[in-house]
Protein backbone atom coordinates (compact mmCIF):
# COMPACT_ATOMS: atom_id res chain seq x y z
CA UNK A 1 8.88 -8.53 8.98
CA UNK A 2 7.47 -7.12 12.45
CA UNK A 3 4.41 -8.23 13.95
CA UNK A 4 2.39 -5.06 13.34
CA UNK A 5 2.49 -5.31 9.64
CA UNK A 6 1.64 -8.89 8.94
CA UNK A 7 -1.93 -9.12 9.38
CA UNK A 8 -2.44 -5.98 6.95
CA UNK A 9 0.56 -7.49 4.55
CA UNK A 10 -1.68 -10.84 4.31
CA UNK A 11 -4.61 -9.02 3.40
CA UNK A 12 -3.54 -6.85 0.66
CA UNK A 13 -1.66 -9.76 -0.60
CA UNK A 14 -4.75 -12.03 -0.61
CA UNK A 15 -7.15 -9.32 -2.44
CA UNK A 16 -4.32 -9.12 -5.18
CA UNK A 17 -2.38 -5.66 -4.33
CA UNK A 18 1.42 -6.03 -5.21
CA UNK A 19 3.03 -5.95 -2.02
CA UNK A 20 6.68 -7.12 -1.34
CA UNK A 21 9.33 -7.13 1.71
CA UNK A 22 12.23 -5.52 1.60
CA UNK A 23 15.00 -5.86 3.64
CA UNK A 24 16.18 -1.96 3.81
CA UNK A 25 12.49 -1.50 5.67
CA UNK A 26 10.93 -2.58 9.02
CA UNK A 27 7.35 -3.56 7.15
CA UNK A 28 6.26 -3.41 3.57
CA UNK A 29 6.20 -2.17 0.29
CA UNK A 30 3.24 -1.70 -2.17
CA UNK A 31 4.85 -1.59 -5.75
CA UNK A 32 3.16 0.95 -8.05
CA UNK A 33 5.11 -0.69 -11.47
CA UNK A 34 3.26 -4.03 -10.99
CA UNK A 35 0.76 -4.31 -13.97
CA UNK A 36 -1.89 -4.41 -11.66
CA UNK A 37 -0.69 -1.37 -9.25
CA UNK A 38 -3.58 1.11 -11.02
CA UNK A 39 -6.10 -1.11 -8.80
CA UNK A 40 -4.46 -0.18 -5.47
CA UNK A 41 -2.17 3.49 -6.06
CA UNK A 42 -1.50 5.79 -8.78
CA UNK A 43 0.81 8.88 -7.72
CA UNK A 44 0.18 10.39 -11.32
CA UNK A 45 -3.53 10.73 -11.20
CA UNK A 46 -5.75 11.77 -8.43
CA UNK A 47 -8.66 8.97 -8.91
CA UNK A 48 -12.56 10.42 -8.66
CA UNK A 49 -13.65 7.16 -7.59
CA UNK A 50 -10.75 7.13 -5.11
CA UNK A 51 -12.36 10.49 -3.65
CA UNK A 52 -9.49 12.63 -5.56
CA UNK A 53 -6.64 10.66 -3.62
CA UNK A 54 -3.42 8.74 -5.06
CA UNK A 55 -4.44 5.36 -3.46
CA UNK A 56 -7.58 3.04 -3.10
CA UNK A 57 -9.79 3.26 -0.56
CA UNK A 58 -9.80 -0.46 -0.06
CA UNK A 59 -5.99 0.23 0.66
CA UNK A 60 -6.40 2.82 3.20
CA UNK A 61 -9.34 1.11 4.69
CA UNK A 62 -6.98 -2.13 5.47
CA UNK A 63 -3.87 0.09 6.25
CA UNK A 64 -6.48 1.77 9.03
CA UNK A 65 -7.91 -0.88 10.58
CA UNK A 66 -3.98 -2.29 11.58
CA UNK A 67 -2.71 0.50 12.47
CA UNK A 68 -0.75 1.60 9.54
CA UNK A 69 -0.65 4.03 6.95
CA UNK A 70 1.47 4.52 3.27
CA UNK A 71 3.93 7.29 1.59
CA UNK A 72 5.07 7.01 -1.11
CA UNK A 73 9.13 6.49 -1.42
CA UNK A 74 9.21 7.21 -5.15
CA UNK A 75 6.80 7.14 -8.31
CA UNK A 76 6.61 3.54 -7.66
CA UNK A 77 6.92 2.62 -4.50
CA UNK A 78 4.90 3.09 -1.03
CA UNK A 79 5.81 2.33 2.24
CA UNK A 80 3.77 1.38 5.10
CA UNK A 81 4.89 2.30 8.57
CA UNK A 82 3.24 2.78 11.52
CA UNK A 83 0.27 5.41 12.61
């Protein structure tokens, strides 16, 4: 993995959010089939608490603050690249 994505990968993984390597992508994946994914995304529902968007602000926040941001790939899967 590249540098730029470590910090933030540490962090998610540390507060509990399902995030995995994979080699097809320079950074990250956050996996949205994890039994705990409905903390951190949800492409199905548009969260109130979320402020009507498909992933935690907690998420964003983290993603922000290194530089990064999330799309998702499919209905269960995101992938963090660079802002």
């Amino acid at each position: 993995m590249k540098r730029i994505y470590i910090k933030a990968f540490n962090q998610l993984k540390k507060l509990g959010c399902p995030v995995f390597e994979r080699g097809d992508v320079d950074g990250f994946i956050i996996s949205a089939e994890h039994p705990e994914s409905w903390q951190w995304a949800d492409i199905y529902t548009s969260r109130r608490d979320w402020g009507g968007q498909e992933t935690s602000p907690v998420l964003e926040k983290i993603l922000e603050d290194n530089r990064l941001f999330c799309e998702w790939e499919n209905a269960g899967c995101l992938i963090v690249h660079p802002a």
